[in-house]
Protein backbone atom coordinates (compact mmCIF):
# COMPACT_ATOMS: atom_id res chain seq x y z
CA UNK A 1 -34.60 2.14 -15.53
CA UNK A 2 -32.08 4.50 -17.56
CA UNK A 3 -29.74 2.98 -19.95
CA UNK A 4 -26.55 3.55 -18.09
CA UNK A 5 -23.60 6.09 -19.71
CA UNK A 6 -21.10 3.52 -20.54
CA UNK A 7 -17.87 5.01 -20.95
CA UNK A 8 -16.32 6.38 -24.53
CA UNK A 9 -13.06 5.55 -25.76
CA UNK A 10 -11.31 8.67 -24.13
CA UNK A 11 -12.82 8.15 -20.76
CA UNK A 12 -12.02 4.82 -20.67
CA UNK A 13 -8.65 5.69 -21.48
CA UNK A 14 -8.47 8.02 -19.00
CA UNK A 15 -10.22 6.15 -16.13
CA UNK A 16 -7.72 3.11 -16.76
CA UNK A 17 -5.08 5.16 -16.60
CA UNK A 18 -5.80 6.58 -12.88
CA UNK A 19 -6.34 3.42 -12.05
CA UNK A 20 -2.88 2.12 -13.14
CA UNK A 21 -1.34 5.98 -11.65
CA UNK A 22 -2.76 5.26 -8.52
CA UNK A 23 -1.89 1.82 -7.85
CA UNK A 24 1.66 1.63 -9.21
CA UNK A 25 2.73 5.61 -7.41
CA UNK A 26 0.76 3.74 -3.86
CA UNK A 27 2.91 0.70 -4.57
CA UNK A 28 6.35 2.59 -5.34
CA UNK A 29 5.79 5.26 -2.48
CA UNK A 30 4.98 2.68 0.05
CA UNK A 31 7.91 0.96 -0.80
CA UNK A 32 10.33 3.28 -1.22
CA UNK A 33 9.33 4.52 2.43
CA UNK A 34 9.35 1.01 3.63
CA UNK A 35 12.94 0.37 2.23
CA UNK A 36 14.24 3.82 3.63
CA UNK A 37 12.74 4.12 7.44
CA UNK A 38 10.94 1.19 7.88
CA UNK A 39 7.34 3.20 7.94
CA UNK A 40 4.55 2.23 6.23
CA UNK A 41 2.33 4.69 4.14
CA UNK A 42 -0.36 3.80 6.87
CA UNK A 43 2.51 4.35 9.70
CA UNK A 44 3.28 8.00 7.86
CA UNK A 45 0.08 9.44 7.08
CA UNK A 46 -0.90 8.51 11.06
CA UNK A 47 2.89 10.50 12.00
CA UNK A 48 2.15 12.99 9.63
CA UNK A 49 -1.30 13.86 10.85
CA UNK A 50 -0.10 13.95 14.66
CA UNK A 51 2.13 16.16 14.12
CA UNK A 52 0.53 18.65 12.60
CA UNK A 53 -1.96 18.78 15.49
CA UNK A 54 -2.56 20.80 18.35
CA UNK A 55 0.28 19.43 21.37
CA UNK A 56 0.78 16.33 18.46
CA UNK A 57 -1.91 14.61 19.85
CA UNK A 58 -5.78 14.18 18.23
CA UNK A 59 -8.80 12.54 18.98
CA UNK A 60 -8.88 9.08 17.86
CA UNK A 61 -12.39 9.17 16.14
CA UNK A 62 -10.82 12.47 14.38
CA UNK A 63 -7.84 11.22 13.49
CA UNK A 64 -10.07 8.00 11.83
CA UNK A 65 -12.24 10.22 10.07
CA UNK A 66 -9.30 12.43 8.58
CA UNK A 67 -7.30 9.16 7.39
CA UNK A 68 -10.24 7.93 5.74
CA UNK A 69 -10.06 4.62 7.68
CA UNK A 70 -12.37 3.15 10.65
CA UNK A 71 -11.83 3.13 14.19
CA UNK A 72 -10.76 -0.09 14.26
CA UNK A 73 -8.27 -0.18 11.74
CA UNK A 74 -6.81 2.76 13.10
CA UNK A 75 -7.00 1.06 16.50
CA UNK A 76 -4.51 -1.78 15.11
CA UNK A 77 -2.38 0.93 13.64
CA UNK A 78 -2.01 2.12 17.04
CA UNK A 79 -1.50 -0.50 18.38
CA UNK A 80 1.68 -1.07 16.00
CA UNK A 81 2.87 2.28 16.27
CA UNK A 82 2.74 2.12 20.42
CA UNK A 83 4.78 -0.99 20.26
CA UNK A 84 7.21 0.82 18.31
CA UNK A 85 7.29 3.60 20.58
CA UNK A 86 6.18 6.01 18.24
CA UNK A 87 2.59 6.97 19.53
CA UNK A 88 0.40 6.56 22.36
CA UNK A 89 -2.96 6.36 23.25
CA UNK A 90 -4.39 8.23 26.18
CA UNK A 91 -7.54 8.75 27.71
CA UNK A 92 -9.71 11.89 27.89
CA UNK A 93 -10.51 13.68 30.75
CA UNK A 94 -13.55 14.84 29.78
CA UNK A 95 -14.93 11.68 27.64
CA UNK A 96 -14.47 8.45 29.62
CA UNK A 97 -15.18 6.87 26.04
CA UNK A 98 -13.17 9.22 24.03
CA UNK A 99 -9.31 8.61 23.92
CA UNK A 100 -6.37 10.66 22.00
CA UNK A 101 -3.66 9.65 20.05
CA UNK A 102 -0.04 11.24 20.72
CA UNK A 103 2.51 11.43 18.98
CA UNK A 104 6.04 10.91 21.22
CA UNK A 105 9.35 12.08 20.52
CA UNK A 106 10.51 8.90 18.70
CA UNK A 107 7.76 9.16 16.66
CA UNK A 108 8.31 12.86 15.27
CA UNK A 109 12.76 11.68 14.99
CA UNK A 110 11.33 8.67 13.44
CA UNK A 111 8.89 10.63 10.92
CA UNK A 112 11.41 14.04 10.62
CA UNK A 113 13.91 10.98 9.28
CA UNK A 114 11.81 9.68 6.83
CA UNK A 115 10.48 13.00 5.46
CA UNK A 116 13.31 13.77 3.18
CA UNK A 117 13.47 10.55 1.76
CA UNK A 118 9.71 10.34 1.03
CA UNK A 119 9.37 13.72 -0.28
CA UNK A 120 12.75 12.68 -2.78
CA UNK A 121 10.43 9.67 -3.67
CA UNK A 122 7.47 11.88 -4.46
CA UNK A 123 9.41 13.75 -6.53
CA UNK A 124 10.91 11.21 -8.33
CA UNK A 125 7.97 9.25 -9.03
CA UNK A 126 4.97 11.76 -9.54
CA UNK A 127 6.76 15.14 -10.25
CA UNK A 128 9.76 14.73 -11.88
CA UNK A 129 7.42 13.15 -14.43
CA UNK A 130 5.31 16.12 -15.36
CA UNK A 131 6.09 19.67 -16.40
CA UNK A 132 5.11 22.72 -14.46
CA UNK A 133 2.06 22.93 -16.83
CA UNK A 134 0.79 19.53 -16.02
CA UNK A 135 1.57 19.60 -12.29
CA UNK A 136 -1.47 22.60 -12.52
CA UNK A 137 -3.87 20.81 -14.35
CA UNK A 138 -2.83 17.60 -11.82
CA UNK A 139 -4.10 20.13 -8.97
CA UNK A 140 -7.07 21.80 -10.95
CA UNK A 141 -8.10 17.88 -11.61
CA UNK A 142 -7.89 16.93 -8.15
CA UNK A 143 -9.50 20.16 -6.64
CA UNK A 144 -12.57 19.88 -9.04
CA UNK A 145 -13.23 15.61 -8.41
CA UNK A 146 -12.63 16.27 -4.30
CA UNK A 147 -15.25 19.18 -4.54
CA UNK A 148 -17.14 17.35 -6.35
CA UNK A 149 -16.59 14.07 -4.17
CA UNK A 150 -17.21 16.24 -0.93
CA UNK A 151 -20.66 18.54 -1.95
CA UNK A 152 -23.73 17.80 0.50
């Protein structure tokens, strides 16, 4: 077996400091949107994703896939945003199994509310923080780890 490639000083540096970046701007963001409309990050992504669909509605095992979480834990955050009123689930017509998630009219006042505020906490959190310079190199970093992430 291959002697692993422990990390150097720099690297270590670096990977420590995602770490911290990405737990303390999840924990700040979430809270901030929390505080200000009552949505979770979980709740807003979900909003956020219907939206942007075709009709604001999406398959459920699509909508899973493209949040990154499984069925079933986006079957409780359905559940939680139909007993707010801000989504539904409906049935397909052409899948008895399959079933869509829609977004309802509460649920895009409820997300277009919360949208200013989250974006101002974005801002002040993550870009206020940078310069324009650094903002790039944030995007060239991210592009080249998701390609990298996502190759076959």
């Amino acid at each position: 077996m291959d002697e692993p490639r422990w990390l150097d000083a720099e690297e270590m540096r670096a990977w420590r400091g995602y770490l911290g970046l990405v737990r303390l701007l999840d924990y700040r963001l979430n809270r901030d949107l929390q505080e200000e409309s009552g949505l979770t990050a979980a709740d807003y992504e979900i909003l956020v994703r219907l939206s942007e669909a075709p009709q604001r509605q999406q398959r459920m095992t699509e909508l899973a896939e493209g949040a990154m979480i499984s069925k079933s834990r986006l079957s409780h955050q359905m559940t939680r945003l139909e007993n707010r009123g801000l989504a539904c689930r409906v049935g397909c017509q052409t899948d008895r199994r399959g079933a869509f998630a829609v977004l309802s009219d509460k649920g895009f006042d409820a997300l277009a509310a919360a949208a200013p505020g989250h974006v101002a906490s974005v801002r002040r959190h993550l870009f206020d923080q940078l310069t324009p310079e650094q903002v790039k190199v944030l995007g060239d970093l991210s592009d080249a780890v998701i390609a990298g992430l996502t190759r076959d």
